[in-house]
PDB file of N, CA and C in Angstrom:
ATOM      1  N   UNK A   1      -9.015 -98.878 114.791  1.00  0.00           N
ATOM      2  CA  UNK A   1      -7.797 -99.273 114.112  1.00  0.00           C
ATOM      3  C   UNK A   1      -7.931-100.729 113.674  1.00  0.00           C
ATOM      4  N   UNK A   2      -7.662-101.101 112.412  1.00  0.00           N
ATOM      5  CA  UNK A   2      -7.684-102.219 111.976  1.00  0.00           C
ATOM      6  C   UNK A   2      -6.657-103.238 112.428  1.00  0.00           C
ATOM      7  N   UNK A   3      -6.796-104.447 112.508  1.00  0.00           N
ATOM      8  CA  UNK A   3      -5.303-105.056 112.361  1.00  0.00           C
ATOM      9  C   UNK A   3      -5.100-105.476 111.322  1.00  0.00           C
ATOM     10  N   UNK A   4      -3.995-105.860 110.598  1.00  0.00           N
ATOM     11  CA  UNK A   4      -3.202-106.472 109.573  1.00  0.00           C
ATOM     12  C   UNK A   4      -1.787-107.286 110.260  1.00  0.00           C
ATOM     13  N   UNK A   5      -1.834-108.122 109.140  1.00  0.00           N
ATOM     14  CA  UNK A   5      -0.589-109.550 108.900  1.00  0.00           C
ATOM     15  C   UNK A   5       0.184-109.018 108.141  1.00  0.00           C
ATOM     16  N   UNK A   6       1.581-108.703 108.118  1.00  0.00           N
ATOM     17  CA  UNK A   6       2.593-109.219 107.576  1.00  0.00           C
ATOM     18  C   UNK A   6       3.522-110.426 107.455  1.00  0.00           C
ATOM     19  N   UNK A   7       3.317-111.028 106.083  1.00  0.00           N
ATOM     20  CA  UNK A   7       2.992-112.384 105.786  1.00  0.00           C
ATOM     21  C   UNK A   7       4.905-112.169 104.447  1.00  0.00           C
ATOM     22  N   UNK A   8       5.830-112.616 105.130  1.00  0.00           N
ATOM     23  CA  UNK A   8       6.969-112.288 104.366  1.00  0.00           C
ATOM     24  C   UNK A   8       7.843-113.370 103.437  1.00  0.00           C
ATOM     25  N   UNK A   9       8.207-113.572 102.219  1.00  0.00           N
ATOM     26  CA  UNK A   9       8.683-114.111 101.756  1.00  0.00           C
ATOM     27  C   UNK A   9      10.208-113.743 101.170  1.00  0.00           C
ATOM     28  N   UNK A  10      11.013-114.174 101.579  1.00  0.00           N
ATOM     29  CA  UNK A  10      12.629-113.858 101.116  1.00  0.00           C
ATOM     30  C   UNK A  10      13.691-115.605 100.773  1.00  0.00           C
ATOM     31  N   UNK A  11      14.564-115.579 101.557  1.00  0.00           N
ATOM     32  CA  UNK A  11      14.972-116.681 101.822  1.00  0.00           C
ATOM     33  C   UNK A  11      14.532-117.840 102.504  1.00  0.00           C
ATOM     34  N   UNK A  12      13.642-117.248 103.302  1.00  0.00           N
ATOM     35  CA  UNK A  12      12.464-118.339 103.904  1.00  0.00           C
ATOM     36  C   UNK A  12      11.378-117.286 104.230  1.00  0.00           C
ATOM     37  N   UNK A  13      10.302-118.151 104.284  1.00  0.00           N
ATOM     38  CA  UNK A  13       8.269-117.720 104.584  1.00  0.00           C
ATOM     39  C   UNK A  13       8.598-117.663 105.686  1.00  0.00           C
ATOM     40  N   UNK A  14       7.807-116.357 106.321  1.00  0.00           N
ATOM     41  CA  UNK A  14       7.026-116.416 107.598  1.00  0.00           C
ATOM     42  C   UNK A  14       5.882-115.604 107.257  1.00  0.00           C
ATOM     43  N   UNK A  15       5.240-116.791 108.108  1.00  0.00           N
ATOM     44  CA  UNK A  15       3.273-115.825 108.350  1.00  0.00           C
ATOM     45  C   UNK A  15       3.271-115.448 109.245  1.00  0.00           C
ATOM     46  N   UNK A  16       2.942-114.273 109.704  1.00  0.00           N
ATOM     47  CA  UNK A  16       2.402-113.587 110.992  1.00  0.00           C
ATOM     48  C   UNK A  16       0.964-113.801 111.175  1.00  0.00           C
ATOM     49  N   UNK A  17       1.136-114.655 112.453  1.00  0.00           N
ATOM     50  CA  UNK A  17       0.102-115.250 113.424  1.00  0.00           C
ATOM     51  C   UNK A  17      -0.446-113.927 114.365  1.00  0.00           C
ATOM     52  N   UNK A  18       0.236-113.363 114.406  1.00  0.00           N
ATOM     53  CA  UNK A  18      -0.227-112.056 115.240  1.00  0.00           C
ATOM     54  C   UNK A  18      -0.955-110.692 114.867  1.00  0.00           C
ATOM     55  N   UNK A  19      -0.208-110.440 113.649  1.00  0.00           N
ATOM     56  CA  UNK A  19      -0.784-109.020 113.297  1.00  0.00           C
ATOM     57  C   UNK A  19      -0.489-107.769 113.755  1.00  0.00           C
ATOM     58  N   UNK A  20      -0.725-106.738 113.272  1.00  0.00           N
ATOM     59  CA  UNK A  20      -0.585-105.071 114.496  1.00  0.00           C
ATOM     60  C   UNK A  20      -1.583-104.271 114.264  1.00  0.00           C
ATOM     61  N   UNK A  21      -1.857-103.768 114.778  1.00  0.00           N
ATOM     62  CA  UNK A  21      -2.882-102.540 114.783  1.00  0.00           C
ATOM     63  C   UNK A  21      -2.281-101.534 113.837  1.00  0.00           C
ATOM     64  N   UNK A  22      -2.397-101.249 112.389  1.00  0.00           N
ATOM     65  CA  UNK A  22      -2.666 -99.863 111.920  1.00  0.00           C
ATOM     66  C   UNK A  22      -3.317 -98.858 111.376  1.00  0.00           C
ATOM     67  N   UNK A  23      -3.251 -97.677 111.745  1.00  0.00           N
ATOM     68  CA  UNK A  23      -4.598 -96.850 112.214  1.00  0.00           C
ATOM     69  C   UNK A  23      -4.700 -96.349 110.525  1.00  0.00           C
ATOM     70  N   UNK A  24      -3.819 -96.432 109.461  1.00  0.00           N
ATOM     71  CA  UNK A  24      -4.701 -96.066 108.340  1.00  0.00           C
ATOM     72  C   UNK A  24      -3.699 -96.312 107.342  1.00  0.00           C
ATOM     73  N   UNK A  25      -4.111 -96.235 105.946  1.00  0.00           N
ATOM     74  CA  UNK A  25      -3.314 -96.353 104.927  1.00  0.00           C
ATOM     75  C   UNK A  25      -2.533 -96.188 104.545  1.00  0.00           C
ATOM     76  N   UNK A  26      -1.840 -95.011 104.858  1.00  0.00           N
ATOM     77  CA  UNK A  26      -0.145 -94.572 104.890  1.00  0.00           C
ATOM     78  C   UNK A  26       0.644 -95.089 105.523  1.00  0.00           C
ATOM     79  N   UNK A  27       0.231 -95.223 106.718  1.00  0.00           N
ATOM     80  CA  UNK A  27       1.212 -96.050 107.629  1.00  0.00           C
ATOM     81  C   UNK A  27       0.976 -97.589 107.643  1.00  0.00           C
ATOM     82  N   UNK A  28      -0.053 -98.050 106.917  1.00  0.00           N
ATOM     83  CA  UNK A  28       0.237 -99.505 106.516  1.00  0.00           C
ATOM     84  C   UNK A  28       1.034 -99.700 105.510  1.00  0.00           C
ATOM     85  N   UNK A  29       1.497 -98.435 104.233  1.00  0.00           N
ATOM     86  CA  UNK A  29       2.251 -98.651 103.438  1.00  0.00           C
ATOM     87  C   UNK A  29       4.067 -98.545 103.801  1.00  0.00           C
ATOM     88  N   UNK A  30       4.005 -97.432 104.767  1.00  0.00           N
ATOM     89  CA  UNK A  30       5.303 -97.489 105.568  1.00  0.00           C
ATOM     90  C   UNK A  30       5.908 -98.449 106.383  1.00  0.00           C
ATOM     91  N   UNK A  31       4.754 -99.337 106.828  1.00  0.00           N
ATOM     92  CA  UNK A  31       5.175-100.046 107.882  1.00  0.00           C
ATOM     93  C   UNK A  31       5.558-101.388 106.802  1.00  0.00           C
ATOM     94  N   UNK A  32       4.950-101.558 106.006  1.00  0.00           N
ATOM     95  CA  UNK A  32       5.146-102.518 104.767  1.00  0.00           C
ATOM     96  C   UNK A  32       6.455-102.534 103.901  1.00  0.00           C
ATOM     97  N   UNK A  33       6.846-101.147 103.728  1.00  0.00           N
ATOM     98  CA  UNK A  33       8.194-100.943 103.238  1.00  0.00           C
ATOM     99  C   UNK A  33       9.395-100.692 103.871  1.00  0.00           C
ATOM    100  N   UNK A  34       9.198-100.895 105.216  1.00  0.00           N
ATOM    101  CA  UNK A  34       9.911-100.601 106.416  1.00  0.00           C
ATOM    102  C   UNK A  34      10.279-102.209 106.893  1.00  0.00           C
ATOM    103  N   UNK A  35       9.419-102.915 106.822  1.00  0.00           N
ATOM    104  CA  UNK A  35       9.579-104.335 107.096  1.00  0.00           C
ATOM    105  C   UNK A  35      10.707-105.173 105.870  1.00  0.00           C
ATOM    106  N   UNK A  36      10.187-104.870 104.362  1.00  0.00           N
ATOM    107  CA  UNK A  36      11.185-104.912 103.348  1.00  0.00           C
ATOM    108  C   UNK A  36      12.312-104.386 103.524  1.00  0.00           C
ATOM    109  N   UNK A  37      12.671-103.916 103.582  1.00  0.00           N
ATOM    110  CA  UNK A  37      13.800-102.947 103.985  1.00  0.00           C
ATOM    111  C   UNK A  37      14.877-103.836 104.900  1.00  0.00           C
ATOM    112  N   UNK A  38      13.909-103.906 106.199  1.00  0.00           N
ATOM    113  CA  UNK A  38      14.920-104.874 107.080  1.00  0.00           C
ATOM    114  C   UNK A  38      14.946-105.785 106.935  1.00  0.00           C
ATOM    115  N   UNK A  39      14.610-106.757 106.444  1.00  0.00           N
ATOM    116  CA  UNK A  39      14.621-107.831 105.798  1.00  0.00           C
ATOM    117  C   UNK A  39      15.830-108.171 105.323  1.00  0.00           C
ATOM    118  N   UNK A  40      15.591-107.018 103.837  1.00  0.00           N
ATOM    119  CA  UNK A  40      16.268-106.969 102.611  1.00  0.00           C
ATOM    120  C   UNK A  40      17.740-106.784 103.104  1.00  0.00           C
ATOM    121  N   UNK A  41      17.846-105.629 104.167  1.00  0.00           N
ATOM    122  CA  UNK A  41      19.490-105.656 104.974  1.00  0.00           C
ATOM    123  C   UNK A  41      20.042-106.661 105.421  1.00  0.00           C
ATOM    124  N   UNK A  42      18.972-107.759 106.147  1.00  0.00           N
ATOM    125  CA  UNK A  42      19.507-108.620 107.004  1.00  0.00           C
ATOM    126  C   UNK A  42      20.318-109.608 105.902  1.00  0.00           C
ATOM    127  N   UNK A  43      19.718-109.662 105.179  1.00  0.00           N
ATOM    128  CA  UNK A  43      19.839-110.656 103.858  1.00  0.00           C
ATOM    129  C   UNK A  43      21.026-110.912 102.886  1.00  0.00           C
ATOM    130  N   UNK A  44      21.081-109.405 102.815  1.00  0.00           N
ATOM    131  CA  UNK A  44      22.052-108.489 101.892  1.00  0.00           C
ATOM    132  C   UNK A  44      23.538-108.478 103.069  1.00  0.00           C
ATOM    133  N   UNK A  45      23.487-108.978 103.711  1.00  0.00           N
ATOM    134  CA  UNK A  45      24.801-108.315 104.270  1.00  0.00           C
ATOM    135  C   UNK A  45      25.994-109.920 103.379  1.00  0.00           C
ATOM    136  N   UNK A  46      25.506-110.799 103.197  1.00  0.00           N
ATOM    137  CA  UNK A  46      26.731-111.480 102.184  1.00  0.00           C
ATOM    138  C   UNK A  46      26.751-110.909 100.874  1.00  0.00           C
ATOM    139  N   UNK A  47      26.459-109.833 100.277  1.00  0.00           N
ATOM    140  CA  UNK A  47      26.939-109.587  99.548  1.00  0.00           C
ATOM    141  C   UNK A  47      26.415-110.095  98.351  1.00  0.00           C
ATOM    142  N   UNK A  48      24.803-110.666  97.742  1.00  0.00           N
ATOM    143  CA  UNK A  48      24.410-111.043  97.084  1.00  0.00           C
ATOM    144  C   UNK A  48      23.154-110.575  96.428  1.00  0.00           C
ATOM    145  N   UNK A  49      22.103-110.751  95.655  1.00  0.00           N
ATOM    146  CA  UNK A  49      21.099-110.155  95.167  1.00  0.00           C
ATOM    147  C   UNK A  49      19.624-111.083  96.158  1.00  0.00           C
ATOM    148  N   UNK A  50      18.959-110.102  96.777  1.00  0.00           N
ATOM    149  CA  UNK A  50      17.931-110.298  96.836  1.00  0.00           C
ATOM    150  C   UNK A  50      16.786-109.934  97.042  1.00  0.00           C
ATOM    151  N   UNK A  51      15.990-111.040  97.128  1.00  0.00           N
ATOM    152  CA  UNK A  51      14.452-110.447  96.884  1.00  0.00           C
ATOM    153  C   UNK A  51      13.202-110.810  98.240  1.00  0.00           C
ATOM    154  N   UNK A  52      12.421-109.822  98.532  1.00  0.00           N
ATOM    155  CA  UNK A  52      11.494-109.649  99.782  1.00  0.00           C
ATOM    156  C   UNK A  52      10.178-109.779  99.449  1.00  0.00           C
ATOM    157  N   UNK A  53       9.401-110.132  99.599  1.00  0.00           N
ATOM    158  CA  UNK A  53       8.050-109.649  99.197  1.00  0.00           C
ATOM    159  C   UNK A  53       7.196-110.316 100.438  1.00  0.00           C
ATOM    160  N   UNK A  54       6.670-108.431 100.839  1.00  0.00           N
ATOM    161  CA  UNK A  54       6.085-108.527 102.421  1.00  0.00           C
ATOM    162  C   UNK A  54       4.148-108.285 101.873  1.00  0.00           C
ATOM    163  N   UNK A  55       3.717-109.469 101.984  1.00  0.00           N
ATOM    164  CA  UNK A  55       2.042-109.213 102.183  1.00  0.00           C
ATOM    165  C   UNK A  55       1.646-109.181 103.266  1.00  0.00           C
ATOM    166  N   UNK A  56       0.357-107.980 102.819  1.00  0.00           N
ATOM    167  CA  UNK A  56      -0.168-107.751 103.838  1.00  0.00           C
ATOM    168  C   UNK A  56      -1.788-108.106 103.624  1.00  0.00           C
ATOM    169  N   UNK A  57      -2.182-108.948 104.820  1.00  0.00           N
ATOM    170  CA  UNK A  57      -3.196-109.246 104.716  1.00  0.00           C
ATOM    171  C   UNK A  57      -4.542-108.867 105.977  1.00  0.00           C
ATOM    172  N   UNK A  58      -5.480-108.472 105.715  1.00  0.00           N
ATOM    173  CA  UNK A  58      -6.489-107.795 106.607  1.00  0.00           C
ATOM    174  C   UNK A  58      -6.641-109.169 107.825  1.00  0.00           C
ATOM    175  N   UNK A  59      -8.075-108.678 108.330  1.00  0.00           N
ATOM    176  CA  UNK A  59      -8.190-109.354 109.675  1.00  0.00           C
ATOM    177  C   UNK A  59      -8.934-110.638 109.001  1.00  0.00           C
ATOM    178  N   UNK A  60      -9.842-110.540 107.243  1.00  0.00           N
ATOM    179  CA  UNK A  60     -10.566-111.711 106.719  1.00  0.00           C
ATOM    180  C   UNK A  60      -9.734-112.093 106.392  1.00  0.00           C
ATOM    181  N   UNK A  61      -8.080-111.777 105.987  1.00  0.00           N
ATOM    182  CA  UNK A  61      -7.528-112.907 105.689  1.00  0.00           C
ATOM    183  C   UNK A  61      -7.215-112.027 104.288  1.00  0.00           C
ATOM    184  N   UNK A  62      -7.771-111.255 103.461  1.00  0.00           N
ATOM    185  CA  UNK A  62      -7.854-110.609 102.217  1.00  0.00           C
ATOM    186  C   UNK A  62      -6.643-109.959 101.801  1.00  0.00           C
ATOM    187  N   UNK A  63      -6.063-109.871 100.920  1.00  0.00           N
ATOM    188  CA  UNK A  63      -4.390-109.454 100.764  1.00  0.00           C
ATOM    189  C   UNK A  63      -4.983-108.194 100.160  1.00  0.00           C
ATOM    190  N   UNK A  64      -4.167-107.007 100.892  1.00  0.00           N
ATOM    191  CA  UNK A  64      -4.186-105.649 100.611  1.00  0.00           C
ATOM    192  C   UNK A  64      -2.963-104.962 100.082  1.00  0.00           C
ATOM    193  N   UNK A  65      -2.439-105.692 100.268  1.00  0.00           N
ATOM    194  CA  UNK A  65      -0.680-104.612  99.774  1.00  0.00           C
ATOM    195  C   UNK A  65      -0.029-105.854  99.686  1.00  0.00           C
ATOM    196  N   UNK A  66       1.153-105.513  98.576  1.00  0.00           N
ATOM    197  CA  UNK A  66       2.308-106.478  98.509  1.00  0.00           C
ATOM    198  C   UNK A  66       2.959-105.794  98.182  1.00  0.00           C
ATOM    199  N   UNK A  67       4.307-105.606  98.872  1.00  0.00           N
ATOM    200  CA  UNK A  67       5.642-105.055  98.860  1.00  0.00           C
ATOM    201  C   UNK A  67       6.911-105.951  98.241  1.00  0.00           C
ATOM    202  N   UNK A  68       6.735-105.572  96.972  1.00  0.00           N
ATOM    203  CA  UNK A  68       8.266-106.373  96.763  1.00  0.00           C
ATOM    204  C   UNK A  68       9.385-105.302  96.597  1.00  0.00           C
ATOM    205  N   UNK A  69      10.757-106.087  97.032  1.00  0.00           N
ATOM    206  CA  UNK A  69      11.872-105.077  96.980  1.00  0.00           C
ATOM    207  C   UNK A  69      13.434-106.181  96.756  1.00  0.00           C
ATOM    208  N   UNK A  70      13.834-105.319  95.718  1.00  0.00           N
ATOM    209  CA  UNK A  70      14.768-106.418  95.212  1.00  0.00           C
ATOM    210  C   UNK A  70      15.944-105.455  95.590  1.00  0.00           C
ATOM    211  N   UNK A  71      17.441-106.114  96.150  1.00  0.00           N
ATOM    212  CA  UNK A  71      18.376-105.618  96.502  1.00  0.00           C
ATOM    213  C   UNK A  71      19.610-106.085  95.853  1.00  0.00           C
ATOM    214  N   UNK A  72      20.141-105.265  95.210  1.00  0.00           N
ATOM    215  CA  UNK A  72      21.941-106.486  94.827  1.00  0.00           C
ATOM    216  C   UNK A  72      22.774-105.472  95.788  1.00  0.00           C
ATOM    217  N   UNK A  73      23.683-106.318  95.933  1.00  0.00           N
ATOM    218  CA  UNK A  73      25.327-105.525  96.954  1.00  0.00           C
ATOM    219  C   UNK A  73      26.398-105.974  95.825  1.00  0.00           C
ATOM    220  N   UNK A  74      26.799-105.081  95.235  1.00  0.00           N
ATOM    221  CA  UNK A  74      28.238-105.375  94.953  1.00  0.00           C
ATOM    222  C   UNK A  74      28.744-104.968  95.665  1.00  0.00           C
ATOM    223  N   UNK A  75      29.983-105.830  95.510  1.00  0.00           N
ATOM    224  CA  UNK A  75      31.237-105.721  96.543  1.00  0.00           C
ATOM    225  C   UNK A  75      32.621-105.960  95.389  1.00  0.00           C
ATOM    226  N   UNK A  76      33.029-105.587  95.465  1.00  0.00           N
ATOM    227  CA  UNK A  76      34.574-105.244  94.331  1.00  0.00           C
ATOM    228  C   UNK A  76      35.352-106.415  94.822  1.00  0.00           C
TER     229      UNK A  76
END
């Protein structure tokens, strides 16, 4: 099983210093859009437009996936 970084940009950067073990390509893409996602909720709960973008980068450091996900909330 490889590890990979999720490396996230929204309202503020964080790099993951740690990494996780995932065992193959599908579930690095789930776990990638799963991370957007919560993010994007945490974010979204005032009621405004925004934007996530979760990289993922191997164990050299090499960017393999980038997840962007843009959210608006209207609220009436």
């Amino acid at each position: 099983m490889a590890r990979y970084f999720f490396d996230i940009s929204g309202s503020i950067r964080v790099d993951d210093q740690t990494g996780r073990h995932i065992p193959d390509s599908l579930d690095l893409r789930i776990q990638a859009l799963a991370e957007a996602a919560g993010v994007a909720a945490r974010e979204s709960r005032h009621g405004k437009e925004t934007e996530v973008v979760v990289t993922v980068r191997d164990a050299t450091g090499a960017e393999c996936l980038k997840v962007r996900l843009l959210s608006q909330v209207d609220v009436p």
